[in-house]
C-alpha atoms as a PDB file:
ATOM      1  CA  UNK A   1       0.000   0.000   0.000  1.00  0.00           C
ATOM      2  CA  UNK A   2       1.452   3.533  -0.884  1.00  0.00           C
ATOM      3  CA  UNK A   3       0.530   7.156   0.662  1.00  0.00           C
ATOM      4  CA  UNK A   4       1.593  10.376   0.585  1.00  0.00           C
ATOM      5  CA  UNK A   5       0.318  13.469   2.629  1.00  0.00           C
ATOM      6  CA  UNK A   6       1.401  16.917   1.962  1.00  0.00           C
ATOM      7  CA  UNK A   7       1.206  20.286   4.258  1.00  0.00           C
ATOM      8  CA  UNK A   8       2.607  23.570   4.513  1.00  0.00           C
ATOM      9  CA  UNK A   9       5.115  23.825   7.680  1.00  0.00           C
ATOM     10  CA  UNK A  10       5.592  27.568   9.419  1.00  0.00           C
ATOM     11  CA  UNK A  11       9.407  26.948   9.978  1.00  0.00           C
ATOM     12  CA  UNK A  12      12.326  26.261   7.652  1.00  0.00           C
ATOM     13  CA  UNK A  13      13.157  23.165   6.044  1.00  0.00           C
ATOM     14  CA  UNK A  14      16.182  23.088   8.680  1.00  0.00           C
ATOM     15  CA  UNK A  15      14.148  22.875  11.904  1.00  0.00           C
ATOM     16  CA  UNK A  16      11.611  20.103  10.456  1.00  0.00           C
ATOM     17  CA  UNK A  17      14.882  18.311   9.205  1.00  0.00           C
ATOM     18  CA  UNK A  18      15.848  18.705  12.505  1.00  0.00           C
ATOM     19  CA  UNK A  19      13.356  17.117  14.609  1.00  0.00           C
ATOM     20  CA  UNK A  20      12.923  14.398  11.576  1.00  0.00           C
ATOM     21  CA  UNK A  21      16.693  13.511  12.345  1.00  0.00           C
ATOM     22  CA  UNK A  22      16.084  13.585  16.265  1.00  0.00           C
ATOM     23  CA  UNK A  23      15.170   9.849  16.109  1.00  0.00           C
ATOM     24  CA  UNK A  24      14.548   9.444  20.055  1.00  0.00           C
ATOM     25  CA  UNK A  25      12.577  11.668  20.891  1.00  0.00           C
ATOM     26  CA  UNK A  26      10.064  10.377  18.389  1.00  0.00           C
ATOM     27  CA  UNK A  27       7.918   8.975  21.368  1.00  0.00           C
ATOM     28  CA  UNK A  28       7.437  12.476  22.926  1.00  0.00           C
ATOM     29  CA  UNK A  29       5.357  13.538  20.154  1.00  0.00           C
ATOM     30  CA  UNK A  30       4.494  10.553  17.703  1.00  0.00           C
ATOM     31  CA  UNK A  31       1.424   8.961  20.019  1.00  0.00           C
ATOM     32  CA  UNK A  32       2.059   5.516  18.562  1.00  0.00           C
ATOM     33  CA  UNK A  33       5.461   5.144  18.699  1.00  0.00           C
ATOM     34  CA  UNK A  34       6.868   3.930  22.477  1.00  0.00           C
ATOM     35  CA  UNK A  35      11.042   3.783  21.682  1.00  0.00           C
ATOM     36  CA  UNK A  36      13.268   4.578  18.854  1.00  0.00           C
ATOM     37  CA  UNK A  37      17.246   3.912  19.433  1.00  0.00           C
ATOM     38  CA  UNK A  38      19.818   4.482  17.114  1.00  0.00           C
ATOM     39  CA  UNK A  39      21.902   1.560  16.667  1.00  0.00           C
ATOM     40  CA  UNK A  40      24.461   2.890  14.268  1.00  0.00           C
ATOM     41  CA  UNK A  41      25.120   6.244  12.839  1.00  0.00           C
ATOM     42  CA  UNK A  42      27.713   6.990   9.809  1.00  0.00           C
ATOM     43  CA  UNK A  43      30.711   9.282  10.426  1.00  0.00           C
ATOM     44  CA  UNK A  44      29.739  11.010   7.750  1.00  0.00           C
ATOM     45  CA  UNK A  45      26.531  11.684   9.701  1.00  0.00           C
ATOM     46  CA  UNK A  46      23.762  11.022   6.849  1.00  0.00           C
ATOM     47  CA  UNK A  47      23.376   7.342   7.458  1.00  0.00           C
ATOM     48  CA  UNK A  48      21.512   6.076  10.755  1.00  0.00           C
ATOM     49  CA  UNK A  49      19.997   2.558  11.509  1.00  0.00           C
ATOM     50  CA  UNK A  50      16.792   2.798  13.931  1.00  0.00           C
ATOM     51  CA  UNK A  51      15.233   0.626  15.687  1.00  0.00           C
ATOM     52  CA  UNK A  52      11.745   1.640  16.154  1.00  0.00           C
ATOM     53  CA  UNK A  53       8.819   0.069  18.450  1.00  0.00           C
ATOM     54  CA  UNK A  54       4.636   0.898  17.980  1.00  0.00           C
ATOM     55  CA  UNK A  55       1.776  -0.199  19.024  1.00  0.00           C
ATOM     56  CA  UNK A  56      -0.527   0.167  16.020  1.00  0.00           C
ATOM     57  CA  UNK A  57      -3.642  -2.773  16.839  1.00  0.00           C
ATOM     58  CA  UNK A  58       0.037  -4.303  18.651  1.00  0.00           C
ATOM     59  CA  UNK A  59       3.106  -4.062  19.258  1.00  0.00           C
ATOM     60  CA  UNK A  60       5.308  -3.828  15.923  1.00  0.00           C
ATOM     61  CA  UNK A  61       9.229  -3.756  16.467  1.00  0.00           C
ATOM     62  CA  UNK A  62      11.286  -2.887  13.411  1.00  0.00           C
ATOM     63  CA  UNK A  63      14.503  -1.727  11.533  1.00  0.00           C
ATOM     64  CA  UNK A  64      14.942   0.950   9.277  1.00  0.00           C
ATOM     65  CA  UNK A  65      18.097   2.397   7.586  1.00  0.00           C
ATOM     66  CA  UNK A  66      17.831   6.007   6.765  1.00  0.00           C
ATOM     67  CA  UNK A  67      19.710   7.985   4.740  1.00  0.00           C
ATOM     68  CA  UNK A  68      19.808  12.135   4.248  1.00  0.00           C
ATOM     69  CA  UNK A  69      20.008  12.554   0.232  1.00  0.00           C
ATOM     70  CA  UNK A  70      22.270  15.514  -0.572  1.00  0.00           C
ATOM     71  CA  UNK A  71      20.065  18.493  -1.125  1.00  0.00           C
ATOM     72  CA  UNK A  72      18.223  19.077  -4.303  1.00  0.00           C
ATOM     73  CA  UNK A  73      18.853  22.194  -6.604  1.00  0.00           C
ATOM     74  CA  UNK A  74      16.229  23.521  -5.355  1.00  0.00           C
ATOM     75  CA  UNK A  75      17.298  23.528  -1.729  1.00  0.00           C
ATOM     76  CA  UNK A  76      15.066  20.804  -1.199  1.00  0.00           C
ATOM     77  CA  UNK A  77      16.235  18.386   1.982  1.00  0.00           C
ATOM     78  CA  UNK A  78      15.174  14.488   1.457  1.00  0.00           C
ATOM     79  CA  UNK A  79      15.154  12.031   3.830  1.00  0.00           C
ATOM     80  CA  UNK A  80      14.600   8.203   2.626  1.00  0.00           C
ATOM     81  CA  UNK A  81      14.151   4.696   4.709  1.00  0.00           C
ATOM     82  CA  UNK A  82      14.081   1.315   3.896  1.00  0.00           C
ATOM     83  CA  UNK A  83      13.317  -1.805   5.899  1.00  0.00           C
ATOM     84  CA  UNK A  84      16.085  -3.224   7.475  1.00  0.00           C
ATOM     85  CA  UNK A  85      14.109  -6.053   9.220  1.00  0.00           C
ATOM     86  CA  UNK A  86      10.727  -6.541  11.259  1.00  0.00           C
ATOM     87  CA  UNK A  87       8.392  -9.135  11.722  1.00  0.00           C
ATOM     88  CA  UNK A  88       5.438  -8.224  10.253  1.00  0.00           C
ATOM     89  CA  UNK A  89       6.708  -6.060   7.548  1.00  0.00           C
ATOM     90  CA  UNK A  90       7.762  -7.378   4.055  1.00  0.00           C
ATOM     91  CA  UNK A  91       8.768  -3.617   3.186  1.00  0.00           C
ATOM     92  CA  UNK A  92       8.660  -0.434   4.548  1.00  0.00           C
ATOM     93  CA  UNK A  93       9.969   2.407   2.209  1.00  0.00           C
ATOM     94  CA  UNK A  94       9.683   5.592   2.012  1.00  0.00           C
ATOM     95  CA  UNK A  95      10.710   9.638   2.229  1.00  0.00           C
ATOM     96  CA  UNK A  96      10.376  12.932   3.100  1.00  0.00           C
ATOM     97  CA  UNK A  97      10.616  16.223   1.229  1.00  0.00           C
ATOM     98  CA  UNK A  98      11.369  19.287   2.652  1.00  0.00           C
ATOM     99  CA  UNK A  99      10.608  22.083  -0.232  1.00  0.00           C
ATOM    100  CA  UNK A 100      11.885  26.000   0.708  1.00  0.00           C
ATOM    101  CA  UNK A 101       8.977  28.270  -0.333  1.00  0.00           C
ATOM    102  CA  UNK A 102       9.069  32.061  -0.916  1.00  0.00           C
ATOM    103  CA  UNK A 103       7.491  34.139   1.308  1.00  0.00           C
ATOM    104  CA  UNK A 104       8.354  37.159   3.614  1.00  0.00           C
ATOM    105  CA  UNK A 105       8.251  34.327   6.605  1.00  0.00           C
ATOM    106  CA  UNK A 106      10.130  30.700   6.414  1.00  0.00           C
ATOM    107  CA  UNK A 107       7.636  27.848   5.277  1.00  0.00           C
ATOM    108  CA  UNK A 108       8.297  24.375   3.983  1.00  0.00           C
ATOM    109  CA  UNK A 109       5.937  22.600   1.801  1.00  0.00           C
ATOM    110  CA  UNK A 110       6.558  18.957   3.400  1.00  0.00           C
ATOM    111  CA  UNK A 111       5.704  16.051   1.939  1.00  0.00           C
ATOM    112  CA  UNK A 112       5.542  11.807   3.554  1.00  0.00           C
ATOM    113  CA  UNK A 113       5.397   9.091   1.091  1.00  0.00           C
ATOM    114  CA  UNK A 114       5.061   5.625   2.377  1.00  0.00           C
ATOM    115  CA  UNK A 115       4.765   2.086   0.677  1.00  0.00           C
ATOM    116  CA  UNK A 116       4.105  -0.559   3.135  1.00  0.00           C
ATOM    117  CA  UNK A 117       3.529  -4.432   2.543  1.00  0.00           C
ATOM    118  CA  UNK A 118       3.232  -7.138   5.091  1.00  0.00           C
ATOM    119  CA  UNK A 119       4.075 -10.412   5.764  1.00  0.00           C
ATOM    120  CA  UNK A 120       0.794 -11.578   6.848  1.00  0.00           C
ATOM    121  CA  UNK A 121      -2.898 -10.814   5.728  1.00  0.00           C
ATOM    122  CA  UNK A 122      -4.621  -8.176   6.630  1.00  0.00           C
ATOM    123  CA  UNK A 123      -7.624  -6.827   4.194  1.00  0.00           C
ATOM    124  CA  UNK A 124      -6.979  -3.624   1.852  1.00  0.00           C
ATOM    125  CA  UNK A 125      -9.966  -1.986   3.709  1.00  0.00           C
ATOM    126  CA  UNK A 126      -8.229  -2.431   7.168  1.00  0.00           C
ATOM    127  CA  UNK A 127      -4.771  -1.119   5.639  1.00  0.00           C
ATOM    128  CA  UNK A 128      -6.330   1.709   4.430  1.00  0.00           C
ATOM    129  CA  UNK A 129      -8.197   2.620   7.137  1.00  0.00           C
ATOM    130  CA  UNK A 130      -4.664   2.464   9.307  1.00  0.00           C
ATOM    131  CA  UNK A 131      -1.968   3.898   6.768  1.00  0.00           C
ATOM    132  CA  UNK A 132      -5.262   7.015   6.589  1.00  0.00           C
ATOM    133  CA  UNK A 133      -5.432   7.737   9.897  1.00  0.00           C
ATOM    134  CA  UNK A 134      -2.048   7.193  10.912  1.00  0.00           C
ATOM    135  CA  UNK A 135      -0.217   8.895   8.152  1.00  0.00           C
ATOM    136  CA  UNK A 136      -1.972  12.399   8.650  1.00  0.00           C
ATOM    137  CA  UNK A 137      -1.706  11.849  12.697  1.00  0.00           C
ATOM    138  CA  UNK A 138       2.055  11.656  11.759  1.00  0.00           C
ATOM    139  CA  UNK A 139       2.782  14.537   9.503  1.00  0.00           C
ATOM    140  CA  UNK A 140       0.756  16.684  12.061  1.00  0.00           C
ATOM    141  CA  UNK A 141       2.799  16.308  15.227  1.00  0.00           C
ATOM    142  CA  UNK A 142       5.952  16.981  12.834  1.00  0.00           C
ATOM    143  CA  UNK A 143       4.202  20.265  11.827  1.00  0.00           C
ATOM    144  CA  UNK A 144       3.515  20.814  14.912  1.00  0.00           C
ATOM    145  CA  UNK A 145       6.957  20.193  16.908  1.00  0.00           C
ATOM    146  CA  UNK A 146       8.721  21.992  14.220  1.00  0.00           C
ATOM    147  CA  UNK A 147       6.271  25.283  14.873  1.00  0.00           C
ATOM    148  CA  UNK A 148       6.661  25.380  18.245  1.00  0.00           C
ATOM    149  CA  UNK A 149       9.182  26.430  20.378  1.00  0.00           C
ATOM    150  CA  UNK A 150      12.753  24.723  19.827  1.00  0.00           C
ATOM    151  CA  UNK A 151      13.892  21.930  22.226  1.00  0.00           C
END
């Protein structure tokens, strides 16, 4: 199943990019997710390995590596993921792109794509239902931590 959700952020493309990269404190504001720990990080510092736990119907415990794509000519910041290894999933890919728009204040036009398949049966309907309540739930509480006050 693929999604995407697009909204208009009141911040740079920086400070999203910022709290999209600040992997454990995911749980603070994401109301699904209960622990993300990075279990390796490249030198370079674009390169992390996650390990993410979420109770979504249960408890699902999975790997993702992410990567930070250099920056687009644009000035466009991407972030992408791939499945690394959980359970339940049979992929779990995906990005974010953090568009600069013009404007007397700093805005980002952000936008989550996600293609999910799993490893065991569960109807279209049902994956629907959870990939369209979830994704939006998600790209809000970025919005919101990156409009709000730092830290």
């Amino acid at each position: 199943m693929k999604a995407a959700c697009t909204v208009t952020v009141h911040a740079p493309p920086s400070r999203l990019l910022s709290e999209i990269l600040d992997f454990p404190a995911y749980p603070l504001f994401i109301s699904d997710m209960r622990r993300a720990v990075v279990v390796q990080h490249s030198t370079g510092g674009t390169e992390w390995t996650v390990a993410f736990e979420a109770e979504v119907v249960r408890a699902l415990n999975y790997t993702l590596q992410i990567w930070r794509a250099p920056d687009l000519p644009d000035g466009s910041n991407v972030v992408r993921w791939s499945l690394v290894d959980g359970a339940l999933f049979k992929a779990n890919e995906g990005s974010w792109t953090l568009r600069p728009l013009d404007g007397p204040a700093p805005r980002t036009l952000a936008t989550y794509e996600i293609r999910v398949e799993l490893g065991v049966f569960v109807p279209a309907s049902l994956m629907a239902s959870l990939i369209g309540t979830s994704l939006p739930g998600i790209v809000a509480a970025f919005k919101a931590r990156a409009e709000g006050p730092p830290g």
